[in-house]
N, C-alpha and C. Protein backbone atom coordinates (compact mmCIF):
# COMPACT_ATOMS: atom_id res chain seq x y z
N UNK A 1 0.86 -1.20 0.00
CA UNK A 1 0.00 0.00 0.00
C UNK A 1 0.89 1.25 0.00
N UNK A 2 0.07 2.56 -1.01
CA UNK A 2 1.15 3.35 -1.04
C UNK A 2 1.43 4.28 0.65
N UNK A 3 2.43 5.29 0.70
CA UNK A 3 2.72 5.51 2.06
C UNK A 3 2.30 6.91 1.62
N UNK A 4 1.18 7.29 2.55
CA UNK A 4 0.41 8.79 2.87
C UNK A 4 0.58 9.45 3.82
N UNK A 5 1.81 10.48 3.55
CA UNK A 5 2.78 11.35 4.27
C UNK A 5 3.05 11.19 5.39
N UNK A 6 3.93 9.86 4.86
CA UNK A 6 4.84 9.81 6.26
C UNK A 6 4.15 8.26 7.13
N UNK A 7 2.60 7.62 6.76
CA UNK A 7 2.42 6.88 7.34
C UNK A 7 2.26 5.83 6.44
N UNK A 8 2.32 4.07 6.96
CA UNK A 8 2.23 3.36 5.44
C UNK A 8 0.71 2.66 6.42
N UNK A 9 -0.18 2.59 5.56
CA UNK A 9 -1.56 1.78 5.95
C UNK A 9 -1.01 0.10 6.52
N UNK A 10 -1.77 -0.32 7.23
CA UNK A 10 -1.51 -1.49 7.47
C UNK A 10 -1.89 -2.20 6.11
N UNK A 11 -1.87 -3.77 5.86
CA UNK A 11 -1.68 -4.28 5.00
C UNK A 11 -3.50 -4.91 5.06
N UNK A 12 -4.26 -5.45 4.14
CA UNK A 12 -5.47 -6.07 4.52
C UNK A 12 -5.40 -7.60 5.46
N UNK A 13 -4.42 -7.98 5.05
CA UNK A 13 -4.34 -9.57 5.62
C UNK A 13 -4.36 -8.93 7.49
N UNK A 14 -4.14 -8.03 7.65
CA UNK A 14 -3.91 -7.75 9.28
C UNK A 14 -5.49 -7.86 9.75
N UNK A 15 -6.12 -7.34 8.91
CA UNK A 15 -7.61 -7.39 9.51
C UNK A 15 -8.35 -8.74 9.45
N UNK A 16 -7.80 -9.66 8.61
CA UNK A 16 -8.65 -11.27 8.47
C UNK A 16 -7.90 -12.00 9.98
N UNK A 17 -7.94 -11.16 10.90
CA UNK A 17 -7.81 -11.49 11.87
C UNK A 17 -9.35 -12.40 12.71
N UNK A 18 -9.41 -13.64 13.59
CA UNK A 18 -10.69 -13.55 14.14
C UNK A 18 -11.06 -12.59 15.31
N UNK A 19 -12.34 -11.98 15.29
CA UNK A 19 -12.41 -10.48 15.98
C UNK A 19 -12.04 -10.32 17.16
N UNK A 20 -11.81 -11.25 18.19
CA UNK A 20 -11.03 -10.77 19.46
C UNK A 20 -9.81 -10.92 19.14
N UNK A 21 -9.16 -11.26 18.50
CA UNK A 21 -7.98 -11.63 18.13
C UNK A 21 -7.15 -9.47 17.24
N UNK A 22 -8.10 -9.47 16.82
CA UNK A 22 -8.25 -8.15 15.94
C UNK A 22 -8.17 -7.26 17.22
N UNK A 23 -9.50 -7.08 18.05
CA UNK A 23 -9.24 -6.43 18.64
C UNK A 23 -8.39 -5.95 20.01
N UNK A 24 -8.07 -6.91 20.13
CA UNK A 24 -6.24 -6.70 20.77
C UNK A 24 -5.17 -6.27 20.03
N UNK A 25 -5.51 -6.64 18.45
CA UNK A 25 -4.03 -6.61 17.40
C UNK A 25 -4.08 -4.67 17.58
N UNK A 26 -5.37 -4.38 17.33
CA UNK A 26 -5.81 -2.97 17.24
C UNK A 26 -4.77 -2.11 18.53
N UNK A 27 -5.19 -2.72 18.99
CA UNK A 27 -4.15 -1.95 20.73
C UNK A 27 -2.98 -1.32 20.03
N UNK A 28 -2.83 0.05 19.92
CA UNK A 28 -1.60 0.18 19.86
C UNK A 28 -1.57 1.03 18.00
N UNK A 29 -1.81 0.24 17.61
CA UNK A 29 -2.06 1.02 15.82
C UNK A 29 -2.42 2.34 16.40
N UNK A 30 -2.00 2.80 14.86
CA UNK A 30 -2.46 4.52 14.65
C UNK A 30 -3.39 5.21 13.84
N UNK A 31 -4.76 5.59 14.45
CA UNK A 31 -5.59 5.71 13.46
C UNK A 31 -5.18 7.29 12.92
N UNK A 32 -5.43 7.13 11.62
CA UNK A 32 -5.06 8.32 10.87
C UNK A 32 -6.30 8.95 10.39
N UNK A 33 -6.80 10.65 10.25
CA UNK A 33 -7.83 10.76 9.48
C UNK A 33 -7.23 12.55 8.81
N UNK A 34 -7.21 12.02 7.32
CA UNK A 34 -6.80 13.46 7.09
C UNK A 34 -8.39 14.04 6.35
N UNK A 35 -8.65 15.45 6.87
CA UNK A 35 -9.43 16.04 6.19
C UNK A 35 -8.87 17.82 5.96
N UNK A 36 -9.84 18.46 5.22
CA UNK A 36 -8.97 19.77 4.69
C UNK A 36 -8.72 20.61 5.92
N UNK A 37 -9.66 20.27 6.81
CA UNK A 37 -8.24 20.80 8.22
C UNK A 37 -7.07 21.00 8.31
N UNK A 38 -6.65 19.49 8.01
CA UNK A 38 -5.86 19.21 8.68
C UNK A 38 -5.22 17.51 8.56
N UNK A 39 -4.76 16.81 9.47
CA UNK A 39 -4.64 15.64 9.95
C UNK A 39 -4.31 15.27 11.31
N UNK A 40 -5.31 14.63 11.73
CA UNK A 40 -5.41 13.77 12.69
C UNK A 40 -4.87 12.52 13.58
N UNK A 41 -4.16 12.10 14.34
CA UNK A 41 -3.67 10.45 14.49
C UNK A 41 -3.61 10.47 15.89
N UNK A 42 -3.78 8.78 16.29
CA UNK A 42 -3.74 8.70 17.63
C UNK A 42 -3.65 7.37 17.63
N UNK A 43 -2.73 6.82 18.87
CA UNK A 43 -2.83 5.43 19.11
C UNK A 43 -3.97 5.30 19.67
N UNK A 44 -4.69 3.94 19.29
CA UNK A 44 -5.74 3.17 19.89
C UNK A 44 -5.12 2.89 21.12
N UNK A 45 -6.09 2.58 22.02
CA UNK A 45 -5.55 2.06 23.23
C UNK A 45 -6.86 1.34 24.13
N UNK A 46 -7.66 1.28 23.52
CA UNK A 46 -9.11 0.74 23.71
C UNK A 46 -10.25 0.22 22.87
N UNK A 47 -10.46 -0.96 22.78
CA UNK A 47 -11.17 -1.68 21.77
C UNK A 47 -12.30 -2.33 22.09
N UNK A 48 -13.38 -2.85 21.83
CA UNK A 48 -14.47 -3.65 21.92
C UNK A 48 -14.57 -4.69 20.94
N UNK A 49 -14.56 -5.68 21.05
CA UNK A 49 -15.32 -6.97 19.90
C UNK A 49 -16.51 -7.26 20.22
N UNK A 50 -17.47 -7.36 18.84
CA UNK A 50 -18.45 -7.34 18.45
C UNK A 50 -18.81 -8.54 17.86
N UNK A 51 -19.79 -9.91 18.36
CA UNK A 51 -18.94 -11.06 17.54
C UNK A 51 -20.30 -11.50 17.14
N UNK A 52 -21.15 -10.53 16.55
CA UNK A 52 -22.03 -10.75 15.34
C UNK A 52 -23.88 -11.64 15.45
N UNK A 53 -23.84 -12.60 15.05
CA UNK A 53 -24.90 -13.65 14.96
C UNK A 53 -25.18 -13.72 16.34
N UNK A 54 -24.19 -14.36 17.16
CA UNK A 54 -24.42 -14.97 18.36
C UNK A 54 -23.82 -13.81 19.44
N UNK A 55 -24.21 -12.71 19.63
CA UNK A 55 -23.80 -11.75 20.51
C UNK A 55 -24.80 -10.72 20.27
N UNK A 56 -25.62 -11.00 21.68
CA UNK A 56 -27.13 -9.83 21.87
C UNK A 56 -26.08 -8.29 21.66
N UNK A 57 -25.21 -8.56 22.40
CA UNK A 57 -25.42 -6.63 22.15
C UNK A 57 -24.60 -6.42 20.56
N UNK A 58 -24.28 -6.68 19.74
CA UNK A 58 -24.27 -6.43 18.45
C UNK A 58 -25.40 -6.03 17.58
N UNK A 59 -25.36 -5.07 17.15
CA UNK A 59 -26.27 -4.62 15.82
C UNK A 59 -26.36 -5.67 15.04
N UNK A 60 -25.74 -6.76 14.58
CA UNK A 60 -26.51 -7.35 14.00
C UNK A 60 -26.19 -8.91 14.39
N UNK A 61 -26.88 -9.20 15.79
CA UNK A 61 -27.53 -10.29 16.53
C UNK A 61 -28.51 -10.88 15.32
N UNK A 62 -28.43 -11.97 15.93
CA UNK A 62 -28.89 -13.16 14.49
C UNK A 62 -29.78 -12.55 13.34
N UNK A 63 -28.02 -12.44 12.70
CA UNK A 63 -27.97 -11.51 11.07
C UNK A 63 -28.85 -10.72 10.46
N UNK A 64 -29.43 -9.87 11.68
CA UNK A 64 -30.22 -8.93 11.41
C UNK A 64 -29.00 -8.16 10.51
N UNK A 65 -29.83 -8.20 9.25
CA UNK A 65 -29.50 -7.12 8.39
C UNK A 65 -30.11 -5.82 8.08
N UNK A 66 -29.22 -4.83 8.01
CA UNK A 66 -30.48 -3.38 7.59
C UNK A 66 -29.74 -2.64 7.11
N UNK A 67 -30.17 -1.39 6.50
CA UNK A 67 -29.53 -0.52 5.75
C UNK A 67 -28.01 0.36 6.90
N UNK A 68 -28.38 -0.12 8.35
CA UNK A 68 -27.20 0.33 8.89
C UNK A 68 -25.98 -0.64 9.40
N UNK A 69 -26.40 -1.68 9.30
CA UNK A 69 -25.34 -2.51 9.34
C UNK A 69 -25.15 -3.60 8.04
N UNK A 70 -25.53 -2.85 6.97
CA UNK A 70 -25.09 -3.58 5.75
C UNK A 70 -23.44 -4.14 5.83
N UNK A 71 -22.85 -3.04 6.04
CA UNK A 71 -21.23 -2.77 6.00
C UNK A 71 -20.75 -3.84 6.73
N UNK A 72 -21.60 -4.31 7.97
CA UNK A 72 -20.70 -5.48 8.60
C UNK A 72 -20.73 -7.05 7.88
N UNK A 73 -21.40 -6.99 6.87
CA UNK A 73 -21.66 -8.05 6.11
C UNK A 73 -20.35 -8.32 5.26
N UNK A 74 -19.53 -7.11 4.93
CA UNK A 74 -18.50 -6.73 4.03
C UNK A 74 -17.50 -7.60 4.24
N UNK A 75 -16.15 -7.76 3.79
CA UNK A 75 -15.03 -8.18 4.17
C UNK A 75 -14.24 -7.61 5.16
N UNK A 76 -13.75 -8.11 5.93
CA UNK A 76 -12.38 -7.66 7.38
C UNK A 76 -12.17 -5.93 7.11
N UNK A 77 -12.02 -5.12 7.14
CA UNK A 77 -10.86 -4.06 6.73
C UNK A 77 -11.91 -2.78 6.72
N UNK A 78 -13.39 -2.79 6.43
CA UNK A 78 -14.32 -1.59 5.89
C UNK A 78 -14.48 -1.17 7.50
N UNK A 79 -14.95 -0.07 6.78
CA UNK A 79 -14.82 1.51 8.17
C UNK A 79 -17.25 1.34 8.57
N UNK A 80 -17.30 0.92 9.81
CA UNK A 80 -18.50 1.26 9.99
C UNK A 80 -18.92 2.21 11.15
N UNK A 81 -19.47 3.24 10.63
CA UNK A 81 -20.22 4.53 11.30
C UNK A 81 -21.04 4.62 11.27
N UNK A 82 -21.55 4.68 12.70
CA UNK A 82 -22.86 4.88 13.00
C UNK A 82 -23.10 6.22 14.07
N UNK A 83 -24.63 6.32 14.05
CA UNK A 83 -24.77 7.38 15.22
C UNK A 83 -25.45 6.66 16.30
N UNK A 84 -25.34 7.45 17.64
CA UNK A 84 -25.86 6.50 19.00
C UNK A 84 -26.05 8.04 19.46
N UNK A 85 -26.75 8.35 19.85
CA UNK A 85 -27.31 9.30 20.39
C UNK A 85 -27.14 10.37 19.52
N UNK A 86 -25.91 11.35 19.92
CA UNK A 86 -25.90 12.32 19.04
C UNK A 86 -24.29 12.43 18.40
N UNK A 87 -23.80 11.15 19.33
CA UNK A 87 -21.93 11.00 18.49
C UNK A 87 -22.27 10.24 17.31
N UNK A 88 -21.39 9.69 16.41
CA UNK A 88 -20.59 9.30 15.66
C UNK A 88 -19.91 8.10 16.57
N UNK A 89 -20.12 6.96 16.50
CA UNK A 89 -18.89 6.14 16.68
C UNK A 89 -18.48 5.15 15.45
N UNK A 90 -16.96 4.43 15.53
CA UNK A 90 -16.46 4.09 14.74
C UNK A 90 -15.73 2.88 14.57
N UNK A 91 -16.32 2.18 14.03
CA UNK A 91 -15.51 0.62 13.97
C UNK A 91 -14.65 -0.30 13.14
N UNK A 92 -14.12 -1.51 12.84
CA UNK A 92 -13.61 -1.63 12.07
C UNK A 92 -14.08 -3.45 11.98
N UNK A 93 -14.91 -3.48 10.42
CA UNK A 93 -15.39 -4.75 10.45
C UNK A 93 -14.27 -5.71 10.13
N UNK A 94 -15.26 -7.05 10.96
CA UNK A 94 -13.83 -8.22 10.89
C UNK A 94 -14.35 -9.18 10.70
N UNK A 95 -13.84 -10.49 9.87
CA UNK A 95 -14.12 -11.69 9.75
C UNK A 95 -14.29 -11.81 8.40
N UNK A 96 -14.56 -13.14 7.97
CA UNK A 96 -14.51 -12.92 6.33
C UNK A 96 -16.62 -12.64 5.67
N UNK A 97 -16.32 -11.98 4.42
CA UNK A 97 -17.87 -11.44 4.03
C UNK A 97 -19.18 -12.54 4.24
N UNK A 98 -19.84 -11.96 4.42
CA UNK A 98 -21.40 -12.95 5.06
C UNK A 98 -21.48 -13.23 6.92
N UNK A 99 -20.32 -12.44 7.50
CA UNK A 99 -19.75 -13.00 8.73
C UNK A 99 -20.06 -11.32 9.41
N UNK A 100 -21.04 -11.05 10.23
CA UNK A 100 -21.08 -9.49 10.15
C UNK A 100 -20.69 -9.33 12.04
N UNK A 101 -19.43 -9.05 11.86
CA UNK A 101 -18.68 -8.88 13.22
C UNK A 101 -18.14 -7.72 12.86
N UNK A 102 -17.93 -6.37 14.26
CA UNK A 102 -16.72 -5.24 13.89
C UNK A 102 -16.51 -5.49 15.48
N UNK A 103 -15.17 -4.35 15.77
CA UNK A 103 -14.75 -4.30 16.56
C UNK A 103 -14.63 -2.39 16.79
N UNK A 104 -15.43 -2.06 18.05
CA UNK A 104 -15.44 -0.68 18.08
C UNK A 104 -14.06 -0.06 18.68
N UNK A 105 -13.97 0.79 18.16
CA UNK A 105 -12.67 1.64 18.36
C UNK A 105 -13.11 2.80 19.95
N UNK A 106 -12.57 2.59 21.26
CA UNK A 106 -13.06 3.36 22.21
C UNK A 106 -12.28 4.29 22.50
N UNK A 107 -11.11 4.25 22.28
CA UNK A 107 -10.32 5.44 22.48
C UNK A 107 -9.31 5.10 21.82
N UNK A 108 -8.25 6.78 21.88
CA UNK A 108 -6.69 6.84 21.33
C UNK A 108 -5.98 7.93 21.91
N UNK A 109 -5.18 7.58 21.81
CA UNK A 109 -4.35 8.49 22.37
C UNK A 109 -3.80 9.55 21.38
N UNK A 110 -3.93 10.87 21.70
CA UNK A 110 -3.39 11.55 21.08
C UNK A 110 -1.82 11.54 20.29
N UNK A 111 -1.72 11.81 18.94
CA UNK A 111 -0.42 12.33 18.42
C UNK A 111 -0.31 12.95 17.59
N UNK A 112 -1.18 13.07 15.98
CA UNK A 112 -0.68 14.55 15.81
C UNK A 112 -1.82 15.49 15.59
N UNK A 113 -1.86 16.82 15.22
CA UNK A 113 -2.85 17.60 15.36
C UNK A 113 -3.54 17.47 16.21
N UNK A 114 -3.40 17.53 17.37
CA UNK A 114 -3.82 18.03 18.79
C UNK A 114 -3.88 19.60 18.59
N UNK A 115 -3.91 20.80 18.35
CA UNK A 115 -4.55 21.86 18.51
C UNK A 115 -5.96 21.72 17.56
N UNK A 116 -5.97 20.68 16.04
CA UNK A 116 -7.01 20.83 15.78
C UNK A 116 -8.09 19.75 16.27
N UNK A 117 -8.22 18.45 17.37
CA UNK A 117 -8.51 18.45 18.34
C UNK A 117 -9.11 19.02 19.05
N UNK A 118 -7.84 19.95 19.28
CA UNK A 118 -8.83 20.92 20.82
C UNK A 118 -9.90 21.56 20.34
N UNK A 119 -9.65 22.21 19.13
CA UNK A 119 -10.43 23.31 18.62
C UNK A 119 -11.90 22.56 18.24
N UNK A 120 -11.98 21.25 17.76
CA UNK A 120 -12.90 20.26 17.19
C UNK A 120 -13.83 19.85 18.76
N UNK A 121 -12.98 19.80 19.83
CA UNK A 121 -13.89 19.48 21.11
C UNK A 121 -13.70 20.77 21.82
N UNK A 122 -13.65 21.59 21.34
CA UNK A 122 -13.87 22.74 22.14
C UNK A 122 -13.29 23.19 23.31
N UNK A 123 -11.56 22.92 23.02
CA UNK A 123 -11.04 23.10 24.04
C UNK A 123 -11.18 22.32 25.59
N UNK A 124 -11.28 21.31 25.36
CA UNK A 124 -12.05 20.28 26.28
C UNK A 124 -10.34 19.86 26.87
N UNK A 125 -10.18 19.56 28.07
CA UNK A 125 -8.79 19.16 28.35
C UNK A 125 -8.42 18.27 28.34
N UNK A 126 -7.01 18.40 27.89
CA UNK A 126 -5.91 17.15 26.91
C UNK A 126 -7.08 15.39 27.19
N UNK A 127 -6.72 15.73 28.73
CA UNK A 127 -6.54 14.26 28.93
C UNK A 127 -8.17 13.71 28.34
N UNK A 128 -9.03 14.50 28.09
CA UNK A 128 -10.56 14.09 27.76
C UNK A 128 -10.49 14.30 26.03
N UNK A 129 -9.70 14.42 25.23
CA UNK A 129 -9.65 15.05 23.86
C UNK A 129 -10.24 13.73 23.40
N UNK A 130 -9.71 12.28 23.60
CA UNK A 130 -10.07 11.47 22.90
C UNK A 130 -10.48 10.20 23.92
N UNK A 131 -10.83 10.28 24.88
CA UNK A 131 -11.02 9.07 26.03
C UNK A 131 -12.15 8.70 25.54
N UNK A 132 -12.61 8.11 24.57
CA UNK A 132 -13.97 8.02 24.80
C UNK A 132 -14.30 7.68 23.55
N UNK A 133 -15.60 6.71 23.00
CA UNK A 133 -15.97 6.65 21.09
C UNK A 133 -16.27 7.95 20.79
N UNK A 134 -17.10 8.68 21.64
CA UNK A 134 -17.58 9.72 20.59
C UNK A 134 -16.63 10.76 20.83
N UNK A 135 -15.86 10.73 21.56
CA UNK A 135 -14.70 11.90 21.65
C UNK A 135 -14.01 11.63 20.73
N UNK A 136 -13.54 10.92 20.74
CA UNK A 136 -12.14 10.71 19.35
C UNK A 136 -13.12 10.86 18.27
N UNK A 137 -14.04 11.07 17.90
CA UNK A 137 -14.63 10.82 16.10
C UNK A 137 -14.54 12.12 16.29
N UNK A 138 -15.05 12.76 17.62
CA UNK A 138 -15.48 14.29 17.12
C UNK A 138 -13.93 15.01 17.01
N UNK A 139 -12.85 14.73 17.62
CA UNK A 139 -11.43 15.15 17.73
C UNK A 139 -11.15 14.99 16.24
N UNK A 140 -11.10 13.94 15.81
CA UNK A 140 -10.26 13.28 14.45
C UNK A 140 -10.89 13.74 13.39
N UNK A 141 -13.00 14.15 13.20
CA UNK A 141 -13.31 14.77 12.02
C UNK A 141 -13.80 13.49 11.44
N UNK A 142 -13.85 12.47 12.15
CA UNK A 142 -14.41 10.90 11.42
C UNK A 142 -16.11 11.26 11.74
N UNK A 143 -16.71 10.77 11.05
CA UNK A 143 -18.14 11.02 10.51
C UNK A 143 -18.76 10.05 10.11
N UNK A 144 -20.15 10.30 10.18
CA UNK A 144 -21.17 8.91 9.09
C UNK A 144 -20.62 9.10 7.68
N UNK A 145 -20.05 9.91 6.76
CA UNK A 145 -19.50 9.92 5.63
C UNK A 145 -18.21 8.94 5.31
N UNK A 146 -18.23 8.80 6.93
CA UNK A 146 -16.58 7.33 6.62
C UNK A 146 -17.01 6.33 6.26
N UNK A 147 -18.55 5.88 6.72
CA UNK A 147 -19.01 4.99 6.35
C UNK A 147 -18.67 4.23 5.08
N UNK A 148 -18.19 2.87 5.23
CA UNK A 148 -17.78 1.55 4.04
C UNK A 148 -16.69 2.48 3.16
N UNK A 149 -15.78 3.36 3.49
CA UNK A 149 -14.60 3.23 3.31
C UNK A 149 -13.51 1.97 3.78
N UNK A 150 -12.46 2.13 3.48
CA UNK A 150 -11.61 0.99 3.76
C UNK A 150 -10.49 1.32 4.44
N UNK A 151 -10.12 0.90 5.82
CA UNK A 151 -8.50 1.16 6.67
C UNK A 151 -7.61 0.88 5.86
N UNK A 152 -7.43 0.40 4.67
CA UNK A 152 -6.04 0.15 4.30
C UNK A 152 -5.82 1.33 3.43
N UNK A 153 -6.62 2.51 3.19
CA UNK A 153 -6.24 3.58 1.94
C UNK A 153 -6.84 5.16 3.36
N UNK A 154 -6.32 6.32 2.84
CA UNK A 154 -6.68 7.35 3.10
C UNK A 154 -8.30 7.52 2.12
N UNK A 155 -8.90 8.69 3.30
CA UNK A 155 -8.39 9.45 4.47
C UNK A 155 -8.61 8.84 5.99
N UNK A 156 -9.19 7.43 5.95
CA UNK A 156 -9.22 7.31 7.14
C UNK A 156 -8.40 5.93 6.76
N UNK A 157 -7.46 5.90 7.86
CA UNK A 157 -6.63 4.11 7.92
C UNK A 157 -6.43 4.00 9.00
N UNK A 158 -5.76 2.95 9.19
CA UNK A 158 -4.59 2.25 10.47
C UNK A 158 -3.34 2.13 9.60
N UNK A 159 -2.92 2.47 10.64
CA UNK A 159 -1.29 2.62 10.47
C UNK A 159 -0.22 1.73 11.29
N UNK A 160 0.68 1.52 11.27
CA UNK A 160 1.36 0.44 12.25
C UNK A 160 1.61 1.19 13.51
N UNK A 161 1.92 0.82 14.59
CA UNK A 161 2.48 1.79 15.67
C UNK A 161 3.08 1.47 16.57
N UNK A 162 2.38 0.88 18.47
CA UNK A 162 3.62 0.19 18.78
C UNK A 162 2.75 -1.04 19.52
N UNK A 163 3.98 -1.45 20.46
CA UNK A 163 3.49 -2.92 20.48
C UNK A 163 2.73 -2.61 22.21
N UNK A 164 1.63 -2.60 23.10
CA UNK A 164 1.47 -2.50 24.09
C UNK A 164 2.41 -3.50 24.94
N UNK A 165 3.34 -3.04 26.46
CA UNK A 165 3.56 -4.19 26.88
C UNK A 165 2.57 -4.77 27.68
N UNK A 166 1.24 -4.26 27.77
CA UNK A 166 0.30 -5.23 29.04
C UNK A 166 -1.05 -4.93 28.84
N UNK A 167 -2.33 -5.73 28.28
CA UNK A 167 -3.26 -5.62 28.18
C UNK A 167 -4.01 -6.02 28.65
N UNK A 168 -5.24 -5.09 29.44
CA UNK A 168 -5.92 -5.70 30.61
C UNK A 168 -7.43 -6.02 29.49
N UNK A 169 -8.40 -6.93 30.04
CA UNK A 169 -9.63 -6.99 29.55
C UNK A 169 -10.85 -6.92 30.33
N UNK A 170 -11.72 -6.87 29.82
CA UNK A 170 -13.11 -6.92 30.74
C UNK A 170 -14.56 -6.51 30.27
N UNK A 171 -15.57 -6.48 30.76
CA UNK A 171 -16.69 -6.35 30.65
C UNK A 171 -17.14 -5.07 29.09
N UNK A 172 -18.15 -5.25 28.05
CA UNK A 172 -18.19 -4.16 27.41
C UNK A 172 -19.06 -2.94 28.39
N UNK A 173 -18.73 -1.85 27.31
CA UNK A 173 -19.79 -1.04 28.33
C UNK A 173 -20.89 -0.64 27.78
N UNK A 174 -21.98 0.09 28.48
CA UNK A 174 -22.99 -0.02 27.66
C UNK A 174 -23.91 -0.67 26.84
N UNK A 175 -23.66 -1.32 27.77
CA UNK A 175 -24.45 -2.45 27.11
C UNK A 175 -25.92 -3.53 28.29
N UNK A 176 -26.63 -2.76 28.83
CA UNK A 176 -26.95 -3.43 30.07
C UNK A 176 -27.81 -4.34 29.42
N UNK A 177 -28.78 -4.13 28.44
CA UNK A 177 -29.99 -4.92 27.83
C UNK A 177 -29.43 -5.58 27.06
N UNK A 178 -28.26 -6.55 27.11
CA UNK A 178 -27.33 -7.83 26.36
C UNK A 178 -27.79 -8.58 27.05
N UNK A 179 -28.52 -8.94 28.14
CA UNK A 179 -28.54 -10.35 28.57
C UNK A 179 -27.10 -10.94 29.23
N UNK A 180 -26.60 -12.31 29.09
CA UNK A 180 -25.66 -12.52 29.12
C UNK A 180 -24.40 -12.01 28.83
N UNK A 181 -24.72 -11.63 27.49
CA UNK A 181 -23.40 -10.75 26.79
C UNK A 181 -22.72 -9.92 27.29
N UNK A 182 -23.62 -9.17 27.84
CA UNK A 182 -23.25 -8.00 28.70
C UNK A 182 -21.71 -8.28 29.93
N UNK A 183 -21.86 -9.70 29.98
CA UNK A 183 -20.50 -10.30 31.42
C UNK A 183 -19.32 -10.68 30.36
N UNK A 184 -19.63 -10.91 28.73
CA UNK A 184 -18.73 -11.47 28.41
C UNK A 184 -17.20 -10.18 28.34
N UNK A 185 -15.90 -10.50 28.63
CA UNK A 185 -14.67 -9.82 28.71
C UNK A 185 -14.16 -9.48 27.07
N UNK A 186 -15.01 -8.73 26.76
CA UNK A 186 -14.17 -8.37 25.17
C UNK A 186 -13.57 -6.61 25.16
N UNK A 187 -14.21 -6.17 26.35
CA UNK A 187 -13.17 -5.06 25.75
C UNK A 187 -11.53 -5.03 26.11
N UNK A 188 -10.88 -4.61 25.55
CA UNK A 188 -9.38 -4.64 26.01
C UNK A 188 -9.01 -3.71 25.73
N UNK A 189 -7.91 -2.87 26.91
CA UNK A 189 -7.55 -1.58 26.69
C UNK A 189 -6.12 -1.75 27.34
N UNK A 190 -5.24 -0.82 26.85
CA UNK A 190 -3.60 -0.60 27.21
C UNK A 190 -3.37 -0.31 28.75
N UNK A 191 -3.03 -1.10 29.45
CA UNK A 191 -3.45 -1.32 30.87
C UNK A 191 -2.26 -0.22 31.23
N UNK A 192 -2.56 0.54 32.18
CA UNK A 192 -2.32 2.04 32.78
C UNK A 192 -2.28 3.24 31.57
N UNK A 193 -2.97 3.18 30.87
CA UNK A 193 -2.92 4.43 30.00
C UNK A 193 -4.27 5.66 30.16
N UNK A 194 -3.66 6.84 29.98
CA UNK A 194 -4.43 7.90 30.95
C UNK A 194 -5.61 8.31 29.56
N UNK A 195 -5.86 7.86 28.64
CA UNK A 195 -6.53 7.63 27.47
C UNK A 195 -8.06 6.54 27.60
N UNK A 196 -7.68 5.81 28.55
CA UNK A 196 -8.62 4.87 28.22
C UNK A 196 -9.81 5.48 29.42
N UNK A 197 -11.23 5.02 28.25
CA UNK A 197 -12.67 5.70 28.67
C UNK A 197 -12.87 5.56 30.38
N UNK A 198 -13.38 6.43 31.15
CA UNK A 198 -13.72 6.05 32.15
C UNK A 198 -15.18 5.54 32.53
């Protein structure tokens, strides 16, 4: 994949990962989003898996299909955006096509364009710029328009970055009306990092 100033996209085979598997690999990558702002990037450092058919709190629990989770039907690698109240959050579908699993992106850590950031959350402080799904979309300029784009090309990708040394896991959030699901341990986040959602 070609390299877009200065960063090279991860490769697609990284995403035919199986989705908890993905969303640990995620720990640590650099999501990139350039728009005429500016550009955007931040290490992930907080993830959710989403594991589709057989998982109540997934959008699309036994393969409910609809015009908003078409995209998870797609192949490993496509960008799915949705709205939940009044954010934007942002995921990254996984598994191979007919298989409708993503893995939500919950936070990152800041790295570049942090003043346009601030200016995007309104001067909101450092440590809250991106803790959070709907903080980082609104920081980075990611939108329902990202929608079924692809991480391996600009303007929105993953990028390589670094390796976490210690990843803690546990309960998703938000999720109380899952039933069971709700206890299962899929989120994983970069254990002591001042980034991850409270």
């Amino acid at each position: 994949m070609e390299e877009s100033k200065g960063y090279v996209p991860v490769k697609q085979d990284f995403f035919e990962q199986p989705t908890i598997e993905l969303a640990k690999s995620l720990l640590g990558c650099l999501l990139v989003k350039e728009t005429e702002e500016g550009r955007t990037s931040g290490f992930i450092v907080e993830t959710e898996a989403y594991r589709g058919p057989h998982d109540q709190a997934a959008h699309s629990f036994r393969n409910r299909r609809t015009k908003r989770t078409e995209i998870m039907f797609a192949e490993a690698g496509h960008v799915y955006t949705y709205v939940m109240h009044t954010h934007c959050l942002v995921n990254v579908v996984s598994e191979e096509e007919g298989v409708p699993e993503a893995v939500l992106i919950r936070a990152v850590e800041p790295k570049e364009g942090i003043d346009l950031m601030s200016e995007r959350r309104k001067g909101t402080a450092f440590k809250n710029l991106t803790s959070g799904p709907g903080k980082l979309t609104q920081a980075m300029g990611i939108t329902i328009e990202d929608y079924g784009r692809r991480f391996v090309e600009p303007p929105l990708f993953i990028a390589e970055g670094f390796t976490p040394d210690d990843i803690s896991s546990g309960p998703r959030i938000g999720i109380d009306n899952a039933g069971e699901a709700k206890h299962y341990p899929w989120r994983f986040w970069v254990a002591g990092n001042p980034f991850v959602s409270k």
